[in-house]
C-alpha atoms as a PDB file:
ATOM      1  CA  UNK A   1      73.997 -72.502 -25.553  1.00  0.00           C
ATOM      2  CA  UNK A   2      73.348 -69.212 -27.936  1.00  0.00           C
ATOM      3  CA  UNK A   3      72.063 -66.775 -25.070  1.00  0.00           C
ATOM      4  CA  UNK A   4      70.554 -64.728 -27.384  1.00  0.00           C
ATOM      5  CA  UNK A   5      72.011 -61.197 -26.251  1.00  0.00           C
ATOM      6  CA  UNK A   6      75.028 -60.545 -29.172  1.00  0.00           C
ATOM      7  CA  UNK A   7      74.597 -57.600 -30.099  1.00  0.00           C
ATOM      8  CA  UNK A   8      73.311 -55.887 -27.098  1.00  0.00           C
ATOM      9  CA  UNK A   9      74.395 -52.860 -25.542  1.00  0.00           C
ATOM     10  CA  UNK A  10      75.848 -53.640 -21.272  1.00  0.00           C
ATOM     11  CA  UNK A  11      77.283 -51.402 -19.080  1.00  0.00           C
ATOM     12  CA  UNK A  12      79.959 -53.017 -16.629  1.00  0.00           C
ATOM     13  CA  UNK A  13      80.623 -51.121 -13.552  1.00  0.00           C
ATOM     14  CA  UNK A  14      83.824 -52.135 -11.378  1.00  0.00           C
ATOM     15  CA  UNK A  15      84.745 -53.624 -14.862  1.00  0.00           C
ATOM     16  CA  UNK A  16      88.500 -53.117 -14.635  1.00  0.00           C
ATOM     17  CA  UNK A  17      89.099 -56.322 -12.657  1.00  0.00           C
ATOM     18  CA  UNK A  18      87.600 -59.044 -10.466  1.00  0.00           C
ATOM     19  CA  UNK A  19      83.980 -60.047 -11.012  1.00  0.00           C
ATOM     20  CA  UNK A  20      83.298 -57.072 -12.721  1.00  0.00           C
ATOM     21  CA  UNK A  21      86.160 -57.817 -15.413  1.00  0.00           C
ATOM     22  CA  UNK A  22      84.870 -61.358 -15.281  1.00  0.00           C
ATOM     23  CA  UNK A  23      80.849 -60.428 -15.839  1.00  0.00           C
ATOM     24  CA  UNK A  24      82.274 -57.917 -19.137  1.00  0.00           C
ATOM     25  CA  UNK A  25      84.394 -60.723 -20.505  1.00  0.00           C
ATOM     26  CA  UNK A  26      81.563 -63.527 -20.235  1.00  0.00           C
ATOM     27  CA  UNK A  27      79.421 -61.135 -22.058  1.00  0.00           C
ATOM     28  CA  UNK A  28      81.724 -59.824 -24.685  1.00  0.00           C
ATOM     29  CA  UNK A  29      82.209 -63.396 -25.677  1.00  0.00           C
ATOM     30  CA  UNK A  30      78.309 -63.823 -26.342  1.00  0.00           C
ATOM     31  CA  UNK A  31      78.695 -60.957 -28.823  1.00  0.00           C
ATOM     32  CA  UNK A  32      77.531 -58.096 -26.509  1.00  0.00           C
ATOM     33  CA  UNK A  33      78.861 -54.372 -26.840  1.00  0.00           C
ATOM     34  CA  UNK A  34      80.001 -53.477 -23.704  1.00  0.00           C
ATOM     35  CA  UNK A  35      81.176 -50.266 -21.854  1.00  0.00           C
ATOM     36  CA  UNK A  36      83.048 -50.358 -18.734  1.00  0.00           C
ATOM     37  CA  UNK A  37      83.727 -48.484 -16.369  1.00  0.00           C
ATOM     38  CA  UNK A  38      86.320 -47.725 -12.948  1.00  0.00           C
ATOM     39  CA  UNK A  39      88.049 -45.540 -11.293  1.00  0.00           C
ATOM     40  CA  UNK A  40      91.426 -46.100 -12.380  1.00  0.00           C
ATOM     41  CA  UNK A  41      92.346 -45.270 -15.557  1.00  0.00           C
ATOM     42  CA  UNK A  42      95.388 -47.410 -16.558  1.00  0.00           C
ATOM     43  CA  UNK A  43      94.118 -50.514 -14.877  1.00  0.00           C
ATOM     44  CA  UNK A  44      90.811 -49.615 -16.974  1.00  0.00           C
ATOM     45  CA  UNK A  45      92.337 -49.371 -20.181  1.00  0.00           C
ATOM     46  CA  UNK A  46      94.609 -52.664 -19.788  1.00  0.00           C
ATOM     47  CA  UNK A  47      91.152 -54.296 -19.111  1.00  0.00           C
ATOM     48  CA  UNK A  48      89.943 -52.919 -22.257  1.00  0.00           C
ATOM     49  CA  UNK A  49      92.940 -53.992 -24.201  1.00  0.00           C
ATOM     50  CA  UNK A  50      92.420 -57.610 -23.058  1.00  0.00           C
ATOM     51  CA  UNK A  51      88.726 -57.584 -23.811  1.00  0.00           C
ATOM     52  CA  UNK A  52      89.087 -56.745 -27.608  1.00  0.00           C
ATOM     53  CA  UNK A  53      92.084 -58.859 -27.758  1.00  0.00           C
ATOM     54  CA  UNK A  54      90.077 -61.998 -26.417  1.00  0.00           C
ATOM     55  CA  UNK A  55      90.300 -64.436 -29.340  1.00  0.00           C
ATOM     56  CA  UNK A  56      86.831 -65.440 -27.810  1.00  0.00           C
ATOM     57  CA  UNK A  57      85.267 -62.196 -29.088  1.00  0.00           C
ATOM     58  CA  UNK A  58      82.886 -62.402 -31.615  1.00  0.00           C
ATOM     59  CA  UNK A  59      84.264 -59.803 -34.927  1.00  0.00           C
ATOM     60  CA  UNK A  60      82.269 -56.381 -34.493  1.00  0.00           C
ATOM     61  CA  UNK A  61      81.633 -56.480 -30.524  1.00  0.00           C
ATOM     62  CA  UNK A  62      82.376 -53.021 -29.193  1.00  0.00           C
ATOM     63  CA  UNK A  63      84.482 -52.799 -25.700  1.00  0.00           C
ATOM     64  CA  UNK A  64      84.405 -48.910 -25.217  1.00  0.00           C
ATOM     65  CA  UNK A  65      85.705 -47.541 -21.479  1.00  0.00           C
ATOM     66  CA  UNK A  66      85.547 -44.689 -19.440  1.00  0.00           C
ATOM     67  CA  UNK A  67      87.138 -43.885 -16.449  1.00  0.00           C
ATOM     68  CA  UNK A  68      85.030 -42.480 -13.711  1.00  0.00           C
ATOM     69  CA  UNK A  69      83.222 -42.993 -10.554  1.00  0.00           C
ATOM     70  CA  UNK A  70      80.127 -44.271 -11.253  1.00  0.00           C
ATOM     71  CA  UNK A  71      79.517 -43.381  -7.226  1.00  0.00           C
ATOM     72  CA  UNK A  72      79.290 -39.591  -8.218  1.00  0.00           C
ATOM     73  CA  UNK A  73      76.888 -37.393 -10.526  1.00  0.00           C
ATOM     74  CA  UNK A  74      79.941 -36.050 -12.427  1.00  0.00           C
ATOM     75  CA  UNK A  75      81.087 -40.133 -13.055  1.00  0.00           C
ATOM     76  CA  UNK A  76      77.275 -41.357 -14.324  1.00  0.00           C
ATOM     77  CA  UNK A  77      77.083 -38.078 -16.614  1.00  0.00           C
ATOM     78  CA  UNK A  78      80.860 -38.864 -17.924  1.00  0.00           C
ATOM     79  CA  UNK A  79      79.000 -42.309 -18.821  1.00  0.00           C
ATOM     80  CA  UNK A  80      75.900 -41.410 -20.435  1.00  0.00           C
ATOM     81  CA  UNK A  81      77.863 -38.838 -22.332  1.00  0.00           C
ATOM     82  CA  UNK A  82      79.090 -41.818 -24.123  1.00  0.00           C
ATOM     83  CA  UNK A  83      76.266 -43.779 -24.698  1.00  0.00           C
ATOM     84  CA  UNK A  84      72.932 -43.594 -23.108  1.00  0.00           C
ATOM     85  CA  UNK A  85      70.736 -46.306 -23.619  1.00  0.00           C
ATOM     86  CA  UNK A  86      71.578 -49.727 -22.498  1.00  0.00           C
ATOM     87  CA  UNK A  87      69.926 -53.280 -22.876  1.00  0.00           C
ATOM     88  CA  UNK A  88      72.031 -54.573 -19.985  1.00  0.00           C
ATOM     89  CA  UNK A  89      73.066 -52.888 -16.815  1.00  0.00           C
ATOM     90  CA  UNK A  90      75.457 -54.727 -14.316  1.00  0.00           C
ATOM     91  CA  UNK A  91      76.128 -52.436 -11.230  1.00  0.00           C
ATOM     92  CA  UNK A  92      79.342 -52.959  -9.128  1.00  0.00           C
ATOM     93  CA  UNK A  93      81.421 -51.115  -6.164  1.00  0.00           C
ATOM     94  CA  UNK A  94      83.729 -52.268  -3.894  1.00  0.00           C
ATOM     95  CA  UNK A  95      82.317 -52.942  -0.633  1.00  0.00           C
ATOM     96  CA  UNK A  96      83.161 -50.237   2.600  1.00  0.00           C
ATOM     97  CA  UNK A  97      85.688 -51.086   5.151  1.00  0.00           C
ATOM     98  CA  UNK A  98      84.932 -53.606   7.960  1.00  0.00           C
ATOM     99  CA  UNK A  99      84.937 -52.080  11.514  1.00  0.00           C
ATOM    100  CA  UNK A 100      83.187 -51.852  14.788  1.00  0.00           C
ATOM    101  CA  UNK A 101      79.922 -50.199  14.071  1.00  0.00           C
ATOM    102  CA  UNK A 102      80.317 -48.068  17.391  1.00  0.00           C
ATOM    103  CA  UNK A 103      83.413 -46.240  15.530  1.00  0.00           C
ATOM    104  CA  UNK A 104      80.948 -45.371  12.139  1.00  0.00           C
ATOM    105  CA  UNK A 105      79.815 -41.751  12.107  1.00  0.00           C
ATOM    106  CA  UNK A 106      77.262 -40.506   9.818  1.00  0.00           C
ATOM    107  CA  UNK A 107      79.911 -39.919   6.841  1.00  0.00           C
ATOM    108  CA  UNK A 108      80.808 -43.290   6.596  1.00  0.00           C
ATOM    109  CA  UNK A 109      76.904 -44.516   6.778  1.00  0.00           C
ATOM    110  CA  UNK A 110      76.529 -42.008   3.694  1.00  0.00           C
ATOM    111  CA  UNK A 111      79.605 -43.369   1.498  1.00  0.00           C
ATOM    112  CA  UNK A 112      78.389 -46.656   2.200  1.00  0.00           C
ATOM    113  CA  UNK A 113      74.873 -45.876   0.872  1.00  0.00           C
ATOM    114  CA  UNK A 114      75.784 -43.935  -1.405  1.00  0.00           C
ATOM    115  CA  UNK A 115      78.272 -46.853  -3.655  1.00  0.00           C
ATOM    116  CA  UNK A 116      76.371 -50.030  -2.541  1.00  0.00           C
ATOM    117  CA  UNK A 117      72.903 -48.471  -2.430  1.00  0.00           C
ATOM    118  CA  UNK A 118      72.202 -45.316  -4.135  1.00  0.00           C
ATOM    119  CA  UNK A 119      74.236 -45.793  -7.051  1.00  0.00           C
ATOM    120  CA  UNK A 120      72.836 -48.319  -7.952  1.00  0.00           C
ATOM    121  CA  UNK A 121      69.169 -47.105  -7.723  1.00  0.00           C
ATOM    122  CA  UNK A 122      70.703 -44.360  -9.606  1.00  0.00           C
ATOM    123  CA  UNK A 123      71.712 -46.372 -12.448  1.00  0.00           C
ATOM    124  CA  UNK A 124      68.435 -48.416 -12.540  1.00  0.00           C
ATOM    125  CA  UNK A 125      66.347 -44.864 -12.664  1.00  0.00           C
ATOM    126  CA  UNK A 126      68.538 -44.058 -15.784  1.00  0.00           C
ATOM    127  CA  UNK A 127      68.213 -46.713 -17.812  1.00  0.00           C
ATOM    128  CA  UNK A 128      65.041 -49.089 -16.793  1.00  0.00           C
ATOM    129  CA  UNK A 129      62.860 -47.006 -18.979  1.00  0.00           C
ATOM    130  CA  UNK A 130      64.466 -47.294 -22.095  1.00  0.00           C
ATOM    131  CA  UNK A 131      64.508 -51.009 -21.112  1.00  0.00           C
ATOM    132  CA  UNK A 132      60.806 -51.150 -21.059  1.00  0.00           C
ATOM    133  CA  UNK A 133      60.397 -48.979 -23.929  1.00  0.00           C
ATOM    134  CA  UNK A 134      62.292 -51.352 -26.328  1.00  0.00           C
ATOM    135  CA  UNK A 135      61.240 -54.662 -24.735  1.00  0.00           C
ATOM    136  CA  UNK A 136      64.355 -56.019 -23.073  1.00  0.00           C
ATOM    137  CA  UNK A 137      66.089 -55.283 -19.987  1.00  0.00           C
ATOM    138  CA  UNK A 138      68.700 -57.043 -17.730  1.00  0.00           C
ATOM    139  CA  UNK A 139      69.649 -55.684 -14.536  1.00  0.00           C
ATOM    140  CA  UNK A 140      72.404 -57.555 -12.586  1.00  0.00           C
ATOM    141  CA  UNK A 141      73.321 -56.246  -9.546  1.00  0.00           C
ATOM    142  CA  UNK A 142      76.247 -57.806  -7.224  1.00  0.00           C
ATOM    143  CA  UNK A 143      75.702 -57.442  -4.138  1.00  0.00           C
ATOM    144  CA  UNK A 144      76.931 -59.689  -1.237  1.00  0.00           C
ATOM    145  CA  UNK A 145      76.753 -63.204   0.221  1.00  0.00           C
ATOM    146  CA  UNK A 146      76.770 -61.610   3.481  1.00  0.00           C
ATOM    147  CA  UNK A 147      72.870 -60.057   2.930  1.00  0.00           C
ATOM    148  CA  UNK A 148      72.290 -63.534   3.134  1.00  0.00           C
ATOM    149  CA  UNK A 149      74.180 -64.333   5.926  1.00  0.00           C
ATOM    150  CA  UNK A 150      75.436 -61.270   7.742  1.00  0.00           C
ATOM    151  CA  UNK A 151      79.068 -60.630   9.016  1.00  0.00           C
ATOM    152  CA  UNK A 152      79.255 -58.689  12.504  1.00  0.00           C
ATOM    153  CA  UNK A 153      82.487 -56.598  11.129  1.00  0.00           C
ATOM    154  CA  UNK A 154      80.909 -55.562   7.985  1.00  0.00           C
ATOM    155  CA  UNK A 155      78.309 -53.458   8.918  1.00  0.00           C
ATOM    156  CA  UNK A 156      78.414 -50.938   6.725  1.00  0.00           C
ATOM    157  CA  UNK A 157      77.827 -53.670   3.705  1.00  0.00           C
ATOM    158  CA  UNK A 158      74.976 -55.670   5.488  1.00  0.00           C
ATOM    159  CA  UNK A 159      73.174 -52.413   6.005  1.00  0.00           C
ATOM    160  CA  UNK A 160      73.706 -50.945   2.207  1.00  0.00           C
ATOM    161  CA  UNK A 161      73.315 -54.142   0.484  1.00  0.00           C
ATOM    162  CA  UNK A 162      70.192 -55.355   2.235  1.00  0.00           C
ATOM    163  CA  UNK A 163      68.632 -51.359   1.709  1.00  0.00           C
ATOM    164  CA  UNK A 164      69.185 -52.063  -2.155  1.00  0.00           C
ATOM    165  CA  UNK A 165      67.593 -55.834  -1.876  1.00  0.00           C
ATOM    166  CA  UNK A 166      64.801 -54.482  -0.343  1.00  0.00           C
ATOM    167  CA  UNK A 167      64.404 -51.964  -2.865  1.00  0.00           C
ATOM    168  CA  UNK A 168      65.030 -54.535  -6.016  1.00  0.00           C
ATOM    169  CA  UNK A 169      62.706 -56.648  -4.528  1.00  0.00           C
ATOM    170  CA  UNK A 170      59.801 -53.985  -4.902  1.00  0.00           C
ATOM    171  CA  UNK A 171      60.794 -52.606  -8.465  1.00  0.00           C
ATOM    172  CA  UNK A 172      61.306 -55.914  -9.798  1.00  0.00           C
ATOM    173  CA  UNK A 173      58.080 -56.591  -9.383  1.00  0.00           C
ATOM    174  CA  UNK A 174      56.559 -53.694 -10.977  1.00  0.00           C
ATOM    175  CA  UNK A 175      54.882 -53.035 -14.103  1.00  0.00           C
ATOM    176  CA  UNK A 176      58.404 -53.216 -15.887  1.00  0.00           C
ATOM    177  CA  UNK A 177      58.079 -57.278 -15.023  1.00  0.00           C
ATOM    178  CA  UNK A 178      55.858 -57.712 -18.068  1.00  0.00           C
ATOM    179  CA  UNK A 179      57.671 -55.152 -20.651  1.00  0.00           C
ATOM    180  CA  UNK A 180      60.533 -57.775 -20.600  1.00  0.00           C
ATOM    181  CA  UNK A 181      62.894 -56.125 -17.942  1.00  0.00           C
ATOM    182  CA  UNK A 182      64.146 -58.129 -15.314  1.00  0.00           C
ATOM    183  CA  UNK A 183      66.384 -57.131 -12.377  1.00  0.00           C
ATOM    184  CA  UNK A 184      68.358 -59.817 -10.072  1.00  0.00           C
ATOM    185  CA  UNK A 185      71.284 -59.652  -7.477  1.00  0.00           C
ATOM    186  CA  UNK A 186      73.840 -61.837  -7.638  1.00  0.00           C
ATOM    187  CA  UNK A 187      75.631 -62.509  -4.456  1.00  0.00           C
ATOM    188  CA  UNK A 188      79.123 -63.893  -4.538  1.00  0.00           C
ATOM    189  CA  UNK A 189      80.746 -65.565  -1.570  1.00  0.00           C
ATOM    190  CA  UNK A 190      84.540 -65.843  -1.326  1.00  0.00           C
ATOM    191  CA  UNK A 191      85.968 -66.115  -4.969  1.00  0.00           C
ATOM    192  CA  UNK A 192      89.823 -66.037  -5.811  1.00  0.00           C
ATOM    193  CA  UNK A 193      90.065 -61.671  -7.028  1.00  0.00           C
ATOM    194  CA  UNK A 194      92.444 -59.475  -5.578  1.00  0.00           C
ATOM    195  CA  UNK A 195      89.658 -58.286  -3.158  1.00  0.00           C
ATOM    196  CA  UNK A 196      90.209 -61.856  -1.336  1.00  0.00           C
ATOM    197  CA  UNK A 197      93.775 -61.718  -1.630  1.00  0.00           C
ATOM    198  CA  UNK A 198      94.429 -58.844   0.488  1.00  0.00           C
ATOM    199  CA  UNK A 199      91.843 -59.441   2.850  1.00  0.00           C
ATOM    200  CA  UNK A 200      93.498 -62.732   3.904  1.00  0.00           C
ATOM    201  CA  UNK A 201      96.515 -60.791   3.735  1.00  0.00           C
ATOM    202  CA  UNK A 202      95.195 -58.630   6.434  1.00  0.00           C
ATOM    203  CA  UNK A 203      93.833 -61.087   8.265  1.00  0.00           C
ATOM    204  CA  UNK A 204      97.562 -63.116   8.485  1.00  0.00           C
ATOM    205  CA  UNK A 205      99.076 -60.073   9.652  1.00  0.00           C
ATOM    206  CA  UNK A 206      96.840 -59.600  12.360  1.00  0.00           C
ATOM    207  CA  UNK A 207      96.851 -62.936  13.962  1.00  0.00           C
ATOM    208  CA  UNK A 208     100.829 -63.891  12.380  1.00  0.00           C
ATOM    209  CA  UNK A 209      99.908 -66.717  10.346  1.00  0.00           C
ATOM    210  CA  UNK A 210     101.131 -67.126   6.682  1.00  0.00           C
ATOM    211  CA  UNK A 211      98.376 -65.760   4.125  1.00  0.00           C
ATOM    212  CA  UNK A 212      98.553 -69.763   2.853  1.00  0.00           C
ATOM    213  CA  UNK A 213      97.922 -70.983   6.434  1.00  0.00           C
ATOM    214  CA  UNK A 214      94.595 -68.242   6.440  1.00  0.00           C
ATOM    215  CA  UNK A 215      93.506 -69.060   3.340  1.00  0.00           C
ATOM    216  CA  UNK A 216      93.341 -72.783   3.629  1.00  0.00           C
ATOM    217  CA  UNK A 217      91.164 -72.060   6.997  1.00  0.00           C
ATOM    218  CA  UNK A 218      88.877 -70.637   5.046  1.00  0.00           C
ATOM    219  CA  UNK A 219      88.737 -72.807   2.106  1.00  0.00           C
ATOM    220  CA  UNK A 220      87.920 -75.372   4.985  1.00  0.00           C
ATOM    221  CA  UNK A 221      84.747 -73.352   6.178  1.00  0.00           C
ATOM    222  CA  UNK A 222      83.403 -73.849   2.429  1.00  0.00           C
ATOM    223  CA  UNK A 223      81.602 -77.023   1.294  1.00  0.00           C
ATOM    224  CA  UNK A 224      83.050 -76.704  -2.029  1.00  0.00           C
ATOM    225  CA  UNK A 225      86.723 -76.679  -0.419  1.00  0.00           C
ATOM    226  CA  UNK A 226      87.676 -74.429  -2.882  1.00  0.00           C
ATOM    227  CA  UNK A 227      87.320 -70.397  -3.589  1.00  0.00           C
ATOM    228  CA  UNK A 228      85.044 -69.510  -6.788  1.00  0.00           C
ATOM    229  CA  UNK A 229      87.176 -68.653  -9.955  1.00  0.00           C
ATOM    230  CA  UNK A 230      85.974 -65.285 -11.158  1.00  0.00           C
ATOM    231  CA  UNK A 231      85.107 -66.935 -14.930  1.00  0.00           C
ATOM    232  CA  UNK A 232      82.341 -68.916 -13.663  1.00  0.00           C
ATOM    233  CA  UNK A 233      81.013 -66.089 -11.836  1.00  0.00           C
ATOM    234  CA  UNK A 234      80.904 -64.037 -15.606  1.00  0.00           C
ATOM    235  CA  UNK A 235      78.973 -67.091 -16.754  1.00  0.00           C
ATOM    236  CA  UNK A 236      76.492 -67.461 -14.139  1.00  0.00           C
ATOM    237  CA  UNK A 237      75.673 -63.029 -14.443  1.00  0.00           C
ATOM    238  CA  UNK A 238      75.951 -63.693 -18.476  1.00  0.00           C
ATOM    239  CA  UNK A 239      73.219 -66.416 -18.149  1.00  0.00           C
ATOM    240  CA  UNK A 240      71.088 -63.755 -15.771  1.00  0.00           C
ATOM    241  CA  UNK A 241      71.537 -61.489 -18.963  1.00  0.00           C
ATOM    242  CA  UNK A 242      70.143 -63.800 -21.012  1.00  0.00           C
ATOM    243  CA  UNK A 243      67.021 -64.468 -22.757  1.00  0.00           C
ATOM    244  CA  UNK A 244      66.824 -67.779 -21.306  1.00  0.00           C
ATOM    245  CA  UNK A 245      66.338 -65.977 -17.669  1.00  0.00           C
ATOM    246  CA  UNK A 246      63.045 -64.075 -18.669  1.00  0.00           C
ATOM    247  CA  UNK A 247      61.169 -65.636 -16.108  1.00  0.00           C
ATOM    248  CA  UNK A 248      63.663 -64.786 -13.267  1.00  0.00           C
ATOM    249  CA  UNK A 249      63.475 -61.474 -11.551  1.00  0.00           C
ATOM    250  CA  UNK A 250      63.409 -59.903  -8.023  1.00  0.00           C
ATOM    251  CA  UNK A 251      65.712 -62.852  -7.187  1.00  0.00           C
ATOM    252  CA  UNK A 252      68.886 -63.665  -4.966  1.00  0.00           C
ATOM    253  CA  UNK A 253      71.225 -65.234  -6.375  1.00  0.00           C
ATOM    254  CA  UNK A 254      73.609 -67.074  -4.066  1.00  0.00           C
ATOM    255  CA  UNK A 255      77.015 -68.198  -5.108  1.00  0.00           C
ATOM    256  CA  UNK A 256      79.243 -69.324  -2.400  1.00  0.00           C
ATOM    257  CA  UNK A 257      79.929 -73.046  -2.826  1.00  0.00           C
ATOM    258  CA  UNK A 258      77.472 -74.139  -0.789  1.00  0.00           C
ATOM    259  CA  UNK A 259      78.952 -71.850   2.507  1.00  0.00           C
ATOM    260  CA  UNK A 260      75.617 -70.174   2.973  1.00  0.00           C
ATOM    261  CA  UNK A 261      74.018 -73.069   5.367  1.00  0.00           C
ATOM    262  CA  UNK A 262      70.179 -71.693   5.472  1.00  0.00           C
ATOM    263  CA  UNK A 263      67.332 -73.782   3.521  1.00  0.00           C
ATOM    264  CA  UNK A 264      65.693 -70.444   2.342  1.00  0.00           C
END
């Protein structure tokens, strides 16, 4: 299926690996420009390497990085010093720490905000009106499986991520929805990134079970029996990007293998 974006402009937060690597590489293949964006540089730059050495990559799609924190003033500016107007926009951070919500002082309410809420807000507010103004716009945001189904230790990540669902849901549906800009959230559940890896790392230490042992337990608690590979996460934000998804927007997109049990 042609999606009908090559040649597009996307920004790829959190690009360096994971999802975020996995939502730049599904759209580089489709022909689409992309800049990316983390924290670390190195890591950043090997990700760019791979992208423009991906035999999948059409000839003449850009892959142009900078390394920043998108979570900070100084880390947008160093990214719209590059390149300002974008057709696609996929915002990404790394969720806060889990915890006991009785030990979270105001600080770590802000940094939470301020990653999995703000930024993003930040990002649309930057670039949604150029959207508009052209007559294309995809905004992806990924969020969380657990604003769908909220986990007690992650606080910090149900509050944040539901704040910035709330908001989408609002925007999405303003007058934006008929200049051919659409903005989703797309929710992953457990998928196999290093994100997963060291979480059921931690989780083996604490309770003195091999990581194998932890992760099969929780392969077990999904109907799919199986964690999500990260390239059929790319596809499924690529297809959001598309110009086959114009008539989805202000939506949740769930993908957890089935582990989310609710109808709605």
């Amino acid at each position: 299926m042609d999606l009908g974006i090559s040649g597009k402009w996307a920004l790829v937060c959190g690009a360096s690996k994971g999802l975020g690597f996995a939502c730049a590489e599904a759209l580089v293949r489709e022909g689409v420009n992309v800049l990316i964006v983390a924290r670390g540089a190195p890591t950043l730059e090997a990700a760019a390497s791979k992208l423009l050495a991906d035999g999948a990559r059409p000839a003449g799609a850009a892959v142009l990085f900078v390394a920043a924190d998108i979570t900070t003033t100084e880390g947008r500016a160093a990214v719209f010093a590059v390149r300002k107007d974008f057709d696609i926009v996929v915002t990404n951070a790394g969720g806060p720490p889990p915890g006991d919500f009785r030990d979270w002082d105001r600080e770590a309410w802000i940094k939470a905000l301020d990653a999995n809420m703000l930024t993003p807000i930040e990002l649309i507010k930057a670039t949604v009106d150029g959207m508009a103004a052209r007559g294309y716009g995809r905004i992806i945001n990924i969020t969380s499986g657990a604003v769908k189904s909220p986990i007690d230790v992650l606080g910090l990540s149900n509050g944040a991520r539901s704040g910035l669902t709330g908001f989408v849901a609002g925007v999405a549906r303003s007058k934006i929805a008929a200049q051919g800009v659409t903005i989703n959230n797309l929710l992953p559940g457990a998928f196999d990134t290093d994100r997963l890896k060291v979480t059921m790392k931690g989780a083996a230490d604490k309770s003195g079970q091999p990581v194998e042992a932890v992760m099969d337990v929780r392969r077990k608690t999904i109907p799919a029996r199986r964690f999500g590979s990260p390239e059929e996460f790319g596809a499924i934000c690529a297809f959001l990007c598309s110009t086959h998804a114009s008539y989805m927007t202000g939506q949740n997109v769930l993908a957890d293998g089935g582990a989310y049990a609710g109808t709605f």
